[in-house]
Protein backbone atom coordinates (compact mmCIF):
# COMPACT_ATOMS: atom_id res chain seq x y z
CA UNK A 1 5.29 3.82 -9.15
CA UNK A 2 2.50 3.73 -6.76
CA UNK A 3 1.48 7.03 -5.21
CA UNK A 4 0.45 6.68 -1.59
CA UNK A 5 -3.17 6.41 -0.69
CA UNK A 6 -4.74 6.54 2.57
CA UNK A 7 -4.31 7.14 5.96
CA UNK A 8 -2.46 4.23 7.56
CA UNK A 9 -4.87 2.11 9.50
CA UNK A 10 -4.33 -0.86 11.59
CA UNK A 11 -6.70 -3.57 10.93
CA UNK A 12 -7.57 -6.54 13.35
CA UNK A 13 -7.98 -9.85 12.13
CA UNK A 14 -9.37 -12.79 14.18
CA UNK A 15 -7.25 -16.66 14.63
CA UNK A 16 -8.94 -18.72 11.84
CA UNK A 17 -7.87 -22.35 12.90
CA UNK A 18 -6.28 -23.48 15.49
CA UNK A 19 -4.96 -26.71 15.61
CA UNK A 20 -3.83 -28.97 18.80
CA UNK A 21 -3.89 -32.40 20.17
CA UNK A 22 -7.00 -31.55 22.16
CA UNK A 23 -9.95 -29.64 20.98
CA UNK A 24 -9.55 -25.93 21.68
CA UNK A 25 -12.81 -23.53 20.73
CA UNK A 26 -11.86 -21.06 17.72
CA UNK A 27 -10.23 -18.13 19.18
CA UNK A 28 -10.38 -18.94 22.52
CA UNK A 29 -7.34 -18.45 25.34
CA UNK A 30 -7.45 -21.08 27.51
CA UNK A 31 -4.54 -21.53 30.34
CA UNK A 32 -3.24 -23.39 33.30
CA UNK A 33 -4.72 -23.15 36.27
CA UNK A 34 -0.86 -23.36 37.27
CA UNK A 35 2.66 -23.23 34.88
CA UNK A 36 3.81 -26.05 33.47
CA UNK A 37 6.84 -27.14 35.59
CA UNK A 38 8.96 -27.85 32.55
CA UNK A 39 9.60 -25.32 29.64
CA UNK A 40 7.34 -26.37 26.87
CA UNK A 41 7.86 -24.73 23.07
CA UNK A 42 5.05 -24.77 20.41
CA UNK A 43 4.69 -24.16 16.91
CA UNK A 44 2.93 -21.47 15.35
CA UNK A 45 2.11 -22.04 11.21
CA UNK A 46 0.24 -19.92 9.17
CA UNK A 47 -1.08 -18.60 5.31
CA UNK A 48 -1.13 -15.16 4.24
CA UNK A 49 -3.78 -14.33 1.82
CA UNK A 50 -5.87 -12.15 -0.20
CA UNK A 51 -9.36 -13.23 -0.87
CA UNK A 52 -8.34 -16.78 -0.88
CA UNK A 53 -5.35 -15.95 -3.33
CA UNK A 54 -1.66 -16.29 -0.84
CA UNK A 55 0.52 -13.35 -0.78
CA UNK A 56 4.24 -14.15 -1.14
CA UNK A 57 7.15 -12.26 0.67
CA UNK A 58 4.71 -10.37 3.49
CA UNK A 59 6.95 -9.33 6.46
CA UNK A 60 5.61 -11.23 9.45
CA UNK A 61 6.32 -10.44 13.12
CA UNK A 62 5.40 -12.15 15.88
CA UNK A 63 5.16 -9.97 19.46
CA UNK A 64 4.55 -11.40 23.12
CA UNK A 65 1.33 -9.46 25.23
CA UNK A 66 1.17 -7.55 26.98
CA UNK A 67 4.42 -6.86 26.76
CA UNK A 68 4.60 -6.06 22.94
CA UNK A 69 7.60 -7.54 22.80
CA UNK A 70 8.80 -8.65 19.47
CA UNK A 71 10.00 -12.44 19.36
CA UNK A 72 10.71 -12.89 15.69
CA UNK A 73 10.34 -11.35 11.86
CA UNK A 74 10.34 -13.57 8.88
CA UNK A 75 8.48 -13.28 5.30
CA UNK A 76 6.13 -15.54 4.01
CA UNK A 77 7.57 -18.39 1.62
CA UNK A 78 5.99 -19.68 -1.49
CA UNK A 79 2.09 -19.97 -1.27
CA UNK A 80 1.74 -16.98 1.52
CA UNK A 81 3.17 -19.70 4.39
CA UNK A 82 4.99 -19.39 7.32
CA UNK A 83 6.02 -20.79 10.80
CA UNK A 84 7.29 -19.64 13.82
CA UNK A 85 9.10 -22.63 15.80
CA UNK A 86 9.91 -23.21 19.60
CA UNK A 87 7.55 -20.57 20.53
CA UNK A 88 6.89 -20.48 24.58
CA UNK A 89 3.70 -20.72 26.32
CA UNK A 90 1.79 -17.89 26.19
CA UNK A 91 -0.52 -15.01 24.61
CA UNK A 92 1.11 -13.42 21.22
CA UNK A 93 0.01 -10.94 17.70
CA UNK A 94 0.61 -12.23 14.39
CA UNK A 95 1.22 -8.72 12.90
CA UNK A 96 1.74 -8.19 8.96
CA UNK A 97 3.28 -4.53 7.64
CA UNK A 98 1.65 -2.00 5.74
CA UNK A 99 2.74 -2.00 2.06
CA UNK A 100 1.82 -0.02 -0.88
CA UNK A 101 -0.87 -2.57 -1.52
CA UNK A 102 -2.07 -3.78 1.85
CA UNK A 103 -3.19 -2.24 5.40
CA UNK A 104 -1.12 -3.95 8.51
CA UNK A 105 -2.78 -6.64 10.44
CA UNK A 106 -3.13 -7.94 14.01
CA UNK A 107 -4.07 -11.53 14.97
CA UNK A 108 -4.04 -13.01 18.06
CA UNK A 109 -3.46 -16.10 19.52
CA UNK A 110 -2.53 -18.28 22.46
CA UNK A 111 -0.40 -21.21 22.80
CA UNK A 112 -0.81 -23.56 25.70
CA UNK A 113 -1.15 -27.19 26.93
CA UNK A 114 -3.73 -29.08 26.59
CA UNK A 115 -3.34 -29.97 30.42
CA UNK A 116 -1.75 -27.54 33.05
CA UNK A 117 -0.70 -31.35 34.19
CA UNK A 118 0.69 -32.23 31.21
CA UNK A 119 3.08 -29.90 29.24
CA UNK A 120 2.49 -30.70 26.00
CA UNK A 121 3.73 -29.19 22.79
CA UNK A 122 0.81 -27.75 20.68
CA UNK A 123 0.18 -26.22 17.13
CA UNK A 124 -1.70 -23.43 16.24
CA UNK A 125 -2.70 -22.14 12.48
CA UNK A 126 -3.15 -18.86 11.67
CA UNK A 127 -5.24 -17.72 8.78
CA UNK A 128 -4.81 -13.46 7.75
CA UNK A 129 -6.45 -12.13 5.32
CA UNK A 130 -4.85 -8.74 3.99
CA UNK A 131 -6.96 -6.14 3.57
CA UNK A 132 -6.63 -4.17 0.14
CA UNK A 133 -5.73 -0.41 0.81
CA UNK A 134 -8.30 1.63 -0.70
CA UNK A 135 -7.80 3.55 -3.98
CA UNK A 136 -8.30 7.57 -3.35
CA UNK A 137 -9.94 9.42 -5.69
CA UNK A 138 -12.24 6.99 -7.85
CA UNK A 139 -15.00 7.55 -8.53
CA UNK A 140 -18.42 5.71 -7.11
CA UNK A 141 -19.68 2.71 -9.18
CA UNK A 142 -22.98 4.15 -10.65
CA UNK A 143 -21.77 7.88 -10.42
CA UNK A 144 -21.68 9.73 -13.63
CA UNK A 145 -19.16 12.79 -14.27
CA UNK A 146 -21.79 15.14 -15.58
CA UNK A 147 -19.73 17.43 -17.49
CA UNK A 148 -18.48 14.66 -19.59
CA UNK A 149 -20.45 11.30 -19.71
CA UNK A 150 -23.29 12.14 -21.25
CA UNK A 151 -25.31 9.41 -23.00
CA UNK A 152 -23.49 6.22 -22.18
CA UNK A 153 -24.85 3.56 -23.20
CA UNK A 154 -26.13 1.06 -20.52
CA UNK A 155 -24.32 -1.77 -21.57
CA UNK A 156 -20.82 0.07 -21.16
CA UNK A 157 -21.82 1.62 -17.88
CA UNK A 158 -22.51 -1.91 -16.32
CA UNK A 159 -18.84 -3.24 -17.65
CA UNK A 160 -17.79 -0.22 -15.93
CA UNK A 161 -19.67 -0.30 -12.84
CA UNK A 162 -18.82 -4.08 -12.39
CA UNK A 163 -15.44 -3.22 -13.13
CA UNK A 164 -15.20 -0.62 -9.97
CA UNK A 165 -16.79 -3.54 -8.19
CA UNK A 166 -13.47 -5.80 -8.85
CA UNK A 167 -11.11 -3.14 -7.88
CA UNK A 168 -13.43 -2.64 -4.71
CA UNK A 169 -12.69 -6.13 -4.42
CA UNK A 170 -9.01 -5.90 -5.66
CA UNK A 171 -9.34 -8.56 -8.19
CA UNK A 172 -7.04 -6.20 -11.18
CA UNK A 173 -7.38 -8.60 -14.08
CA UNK A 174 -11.30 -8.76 -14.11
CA UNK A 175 -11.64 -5.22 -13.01
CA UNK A 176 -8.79 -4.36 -16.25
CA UNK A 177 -11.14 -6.14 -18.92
CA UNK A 178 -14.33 -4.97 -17.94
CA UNK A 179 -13.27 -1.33 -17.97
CA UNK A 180 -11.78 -1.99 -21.08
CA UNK A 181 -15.14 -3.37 -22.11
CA UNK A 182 -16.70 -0.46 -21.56
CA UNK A 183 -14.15 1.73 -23.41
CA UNK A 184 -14.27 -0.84 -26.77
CA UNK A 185 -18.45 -0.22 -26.28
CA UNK A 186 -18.07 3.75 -25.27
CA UNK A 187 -14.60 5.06 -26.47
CA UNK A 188 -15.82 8.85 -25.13
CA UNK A 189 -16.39 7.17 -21.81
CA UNK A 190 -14.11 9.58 -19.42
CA UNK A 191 -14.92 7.70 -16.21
CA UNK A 192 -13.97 4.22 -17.74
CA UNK A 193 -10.86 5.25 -19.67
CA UNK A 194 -9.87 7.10 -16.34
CA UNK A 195 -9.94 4.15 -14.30
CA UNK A 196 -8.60 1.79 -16.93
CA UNK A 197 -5.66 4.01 -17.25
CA UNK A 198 -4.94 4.28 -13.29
CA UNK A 199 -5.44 0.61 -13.17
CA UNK A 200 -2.48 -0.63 -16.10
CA UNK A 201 -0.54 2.05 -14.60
CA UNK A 202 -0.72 0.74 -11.11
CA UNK A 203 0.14 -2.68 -12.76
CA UNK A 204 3.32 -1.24 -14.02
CA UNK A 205 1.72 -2.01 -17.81
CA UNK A 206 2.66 1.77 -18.89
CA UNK A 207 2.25 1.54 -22.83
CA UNK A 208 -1.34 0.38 -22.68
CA UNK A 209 -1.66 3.04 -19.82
CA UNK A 210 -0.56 5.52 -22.10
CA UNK A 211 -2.84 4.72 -24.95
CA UNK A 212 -5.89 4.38 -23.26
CA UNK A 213 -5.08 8.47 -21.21
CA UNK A 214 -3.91 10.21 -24.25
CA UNK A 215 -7.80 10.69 -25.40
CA UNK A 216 -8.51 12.27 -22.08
CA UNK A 217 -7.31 15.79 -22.22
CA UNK A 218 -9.63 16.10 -25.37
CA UNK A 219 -12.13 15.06 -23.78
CA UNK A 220 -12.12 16.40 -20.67
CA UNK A 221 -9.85 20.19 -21.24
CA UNK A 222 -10.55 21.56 -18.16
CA UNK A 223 -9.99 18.71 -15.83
CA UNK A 224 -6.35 18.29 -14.44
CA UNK A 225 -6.66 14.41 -13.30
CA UNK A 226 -6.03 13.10 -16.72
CA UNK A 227 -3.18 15.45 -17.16
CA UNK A 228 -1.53 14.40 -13.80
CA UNK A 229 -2.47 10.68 -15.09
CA UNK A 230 -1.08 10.70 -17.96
CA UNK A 231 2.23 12.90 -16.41
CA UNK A 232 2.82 9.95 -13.86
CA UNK A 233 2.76 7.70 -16.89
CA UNK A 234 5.06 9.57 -18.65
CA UNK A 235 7.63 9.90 -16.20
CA UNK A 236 7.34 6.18 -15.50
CA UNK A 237 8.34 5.92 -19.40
CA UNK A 238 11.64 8.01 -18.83
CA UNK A 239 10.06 10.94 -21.10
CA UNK A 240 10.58 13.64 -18.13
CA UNK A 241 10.07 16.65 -20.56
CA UNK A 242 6.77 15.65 -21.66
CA UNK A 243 6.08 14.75 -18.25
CA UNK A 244 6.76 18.50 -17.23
CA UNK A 245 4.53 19.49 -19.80
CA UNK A 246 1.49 17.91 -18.25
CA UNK A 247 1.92 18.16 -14.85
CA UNK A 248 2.72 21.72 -15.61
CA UNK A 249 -0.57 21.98 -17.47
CA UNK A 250 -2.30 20.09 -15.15
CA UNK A 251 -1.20 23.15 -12.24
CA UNK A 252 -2.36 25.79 -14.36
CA UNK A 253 -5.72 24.11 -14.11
CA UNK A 254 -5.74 23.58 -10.34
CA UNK A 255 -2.90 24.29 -8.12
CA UNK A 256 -4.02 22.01 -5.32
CA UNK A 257 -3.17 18.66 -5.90
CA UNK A 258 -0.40 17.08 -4.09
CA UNK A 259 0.26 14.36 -6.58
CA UNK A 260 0.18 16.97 -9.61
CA UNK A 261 3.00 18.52 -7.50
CA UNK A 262 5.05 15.76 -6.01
CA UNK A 263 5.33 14.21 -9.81
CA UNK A 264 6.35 17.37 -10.80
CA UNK A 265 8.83 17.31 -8.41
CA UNK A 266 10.30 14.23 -9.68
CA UNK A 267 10.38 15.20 -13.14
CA UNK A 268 12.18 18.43 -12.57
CA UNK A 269 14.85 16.51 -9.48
CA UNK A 270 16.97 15.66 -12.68
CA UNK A 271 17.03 18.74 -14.54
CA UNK A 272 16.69 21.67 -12.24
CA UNK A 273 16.72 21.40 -8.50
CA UNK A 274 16.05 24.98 -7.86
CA UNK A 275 12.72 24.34 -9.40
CA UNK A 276 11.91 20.95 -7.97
CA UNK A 277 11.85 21.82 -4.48
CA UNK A 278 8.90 24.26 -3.99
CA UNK A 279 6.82 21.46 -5.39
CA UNK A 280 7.58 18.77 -3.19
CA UNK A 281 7.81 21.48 -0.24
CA UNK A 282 4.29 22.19 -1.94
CA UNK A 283 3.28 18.59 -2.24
CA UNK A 284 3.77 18.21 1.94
CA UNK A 285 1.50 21.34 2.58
CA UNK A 286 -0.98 20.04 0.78
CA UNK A 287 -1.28 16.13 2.11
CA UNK A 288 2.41 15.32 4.48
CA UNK A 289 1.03 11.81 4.72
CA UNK A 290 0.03 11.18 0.88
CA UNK A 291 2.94 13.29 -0.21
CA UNK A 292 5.51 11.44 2.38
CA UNK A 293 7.92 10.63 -0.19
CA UNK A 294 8.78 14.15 -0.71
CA UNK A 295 10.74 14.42 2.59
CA UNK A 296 13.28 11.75 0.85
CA UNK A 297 13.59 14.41 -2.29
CA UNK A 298 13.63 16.99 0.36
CA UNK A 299 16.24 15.10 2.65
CA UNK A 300 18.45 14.41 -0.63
CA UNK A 301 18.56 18.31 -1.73
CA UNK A 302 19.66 19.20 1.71
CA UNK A 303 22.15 16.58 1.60
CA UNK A 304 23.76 18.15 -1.12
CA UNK A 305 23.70 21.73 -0.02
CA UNK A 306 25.58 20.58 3.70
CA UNK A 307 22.16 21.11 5.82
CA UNK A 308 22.79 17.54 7.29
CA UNK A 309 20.71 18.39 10.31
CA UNK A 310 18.22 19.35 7.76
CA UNK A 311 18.19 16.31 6.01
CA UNK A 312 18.24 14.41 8.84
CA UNK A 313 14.99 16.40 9.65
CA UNK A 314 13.31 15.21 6.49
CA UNK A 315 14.38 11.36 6.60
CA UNK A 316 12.69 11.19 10.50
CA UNK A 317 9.19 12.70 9.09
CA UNK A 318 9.22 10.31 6.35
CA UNK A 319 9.43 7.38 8.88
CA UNK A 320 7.56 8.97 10.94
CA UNK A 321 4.94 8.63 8.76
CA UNK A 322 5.73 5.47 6.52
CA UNK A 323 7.49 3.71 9.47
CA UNK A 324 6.88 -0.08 7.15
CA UNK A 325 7.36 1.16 3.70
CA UNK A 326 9.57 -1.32 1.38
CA UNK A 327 12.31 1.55 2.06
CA UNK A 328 12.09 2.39 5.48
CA UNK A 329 15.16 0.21 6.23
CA UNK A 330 17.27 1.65 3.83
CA UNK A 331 16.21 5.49 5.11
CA UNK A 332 17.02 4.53 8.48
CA UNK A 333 20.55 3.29 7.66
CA UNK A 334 21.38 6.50 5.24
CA UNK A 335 19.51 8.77 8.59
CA UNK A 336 22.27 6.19 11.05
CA UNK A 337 25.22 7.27 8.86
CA UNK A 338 24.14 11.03 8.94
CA UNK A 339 24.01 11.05 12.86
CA UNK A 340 27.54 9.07 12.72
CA UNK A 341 28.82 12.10 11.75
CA UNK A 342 28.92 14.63 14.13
């Protein structure tokens, strides 16, 4: 599981290509000096990508201006493609969704005639590049963590400062071996094994995860984030009671993280309710938009104690503030069926 990261942030991308039977500048709107008597559909085609790489199953809407109306939502097919058919004349956004992964994009682009004389059919390609969400909490390529990595040698710091690079970058495999590079060179290296950790986790690869966080609380005692790392990990393994442990440990060392909390929160859902709650109540004092998830705990705890309107509270805040999430549909249609019944 992926814990939320930033501040949502709309991004706005520029048309790439576009495509027609006349030459049109890049970018540029160019319109009738009348309408077209007759109704005249286009074709709008696209490619979803990541730094050249296509992203499969991206939600893609397509909305009229000024009007933001919405015309039509599909997801991208095989290779990051899609295509909007009998589209009419006029001004539109190519918008993507946030996910877990990526910040939402806006493109725009026109559709018109060649010829305000001539209505012509026309087709337009689209080009977005998805921005990578950035990763809170890393630490700076080139920054050392003075209490612990002392005397690394320089050939592990550059595997792990080119490493940082590729997750800056979001390429995971490269960034993956060259922090594990620097680990196999500097096994003591905190920084590396850290991010090395984070990174298989966040790939869903939680027995190498594991391995490379257990040497962490040795070597760093007094710090909490390889506690709450290696907490998330366990829970994602199913072993909730050694997951309390840590997170539980990691509290005692600070009590102000929200993820330390939240994860806690999760572990103890299962077990004891009674003691779950404060955290993720916690969790949303700390950072509501980081900790969003915890109105869904929240909202299923009220549930079962008969505070509907309570729970109904809960679900709205969470799509409120993760309005796109992969289960913002689903909350909506459990908040639906709670209003049905009054």
């Amino acid at each position: 599981m992926r814990e939320p990261r930033r501040p949502w942030l709309r991004v706005f991308c520029t048309v790439a290509v576009v495509l027609a039977f006349a030459h049109i500048a890049q970018g540029q709107v160019i319109g009738p000096a009348r309408a077209p008597s007759a109704t005249v559909y286009h074709r709008i085609e696209g490619r979803i990508q990541q730094r050249d790489k296509s992203v499969d199953n991206i939600r893609v809407r397509l909305v009229r201006v000024p009007q933001r109306q919405p015309i039509a939502d599909i997801f991208t097919r095989q290779g990051g493609h899609f295509e909007f058919q009998r589209v009419p004349t006029g001004d539109y956004i190519v918008e993507t969704f946030e996910t877990e992964l990526y910040e939402a994009t806006e493109t725009s682009v026109s559709v018109y005639p060649p010829q305000a004389f001539e209505p012509r059919a026309t087709s337009v390609t689209v080009f977005v590049d998805l921005p990578l969400k950035a990763t809170p909490d890393r630490v700076a390529p080139g920054e050392v963590m003075a209490d612990v990595d002392l005397n690394v040698p320089k050939k592990a710091r550059k595997h792990y400062e080119t490493g940082m690079k590729k997750l800056e970058k979001g390429d995971s495999a490269k960034a993956i071996t060259e922090l594990r590079a620097a680990v196999e060179i500097f096994p003591s290296y905190y920084a590396a094994r850290l991010e090395l950790g984070r990174e298989l986790r966040l790939c869903k690869r939680f027995p190498e995860a594991l391995e490379v966080v257990e040497p962490l609380t040795a070597l760093a005692p007094k710090r909490a984030e390889p506690r709450i790392e290696h907490g998330i990990i366990l829970l994602a393994l199913h072993r909730r009671d050694d997951a309390v442990h840590e997170l539980e440990a990691a509290l005692r060392l600070g009590e102000s993280s929200w993820a330390a909390h939240l994860y806690l929160g999760w572990a103890l859902l299962e077990q004891d309710e009674a003691k779950a709650e404060p955290h993720f109540q916690r969790a949303i004092e700390i950072d509501e938009h980081k900790a969003a998830r915890a109105h869904l705990a929240l909202a299923r705890l009220a549930e079962t104690k008969g505070q509907r309107l309570l729970a109904l509270s809960h679900l709205d805040a969470y799509l409120a503030l993760a309005p796109n999430a992969d289960d913002a549909e689903a909350t909506r249609k459990l908040a639906e069926r709670l209003r049905s019944l009054n």
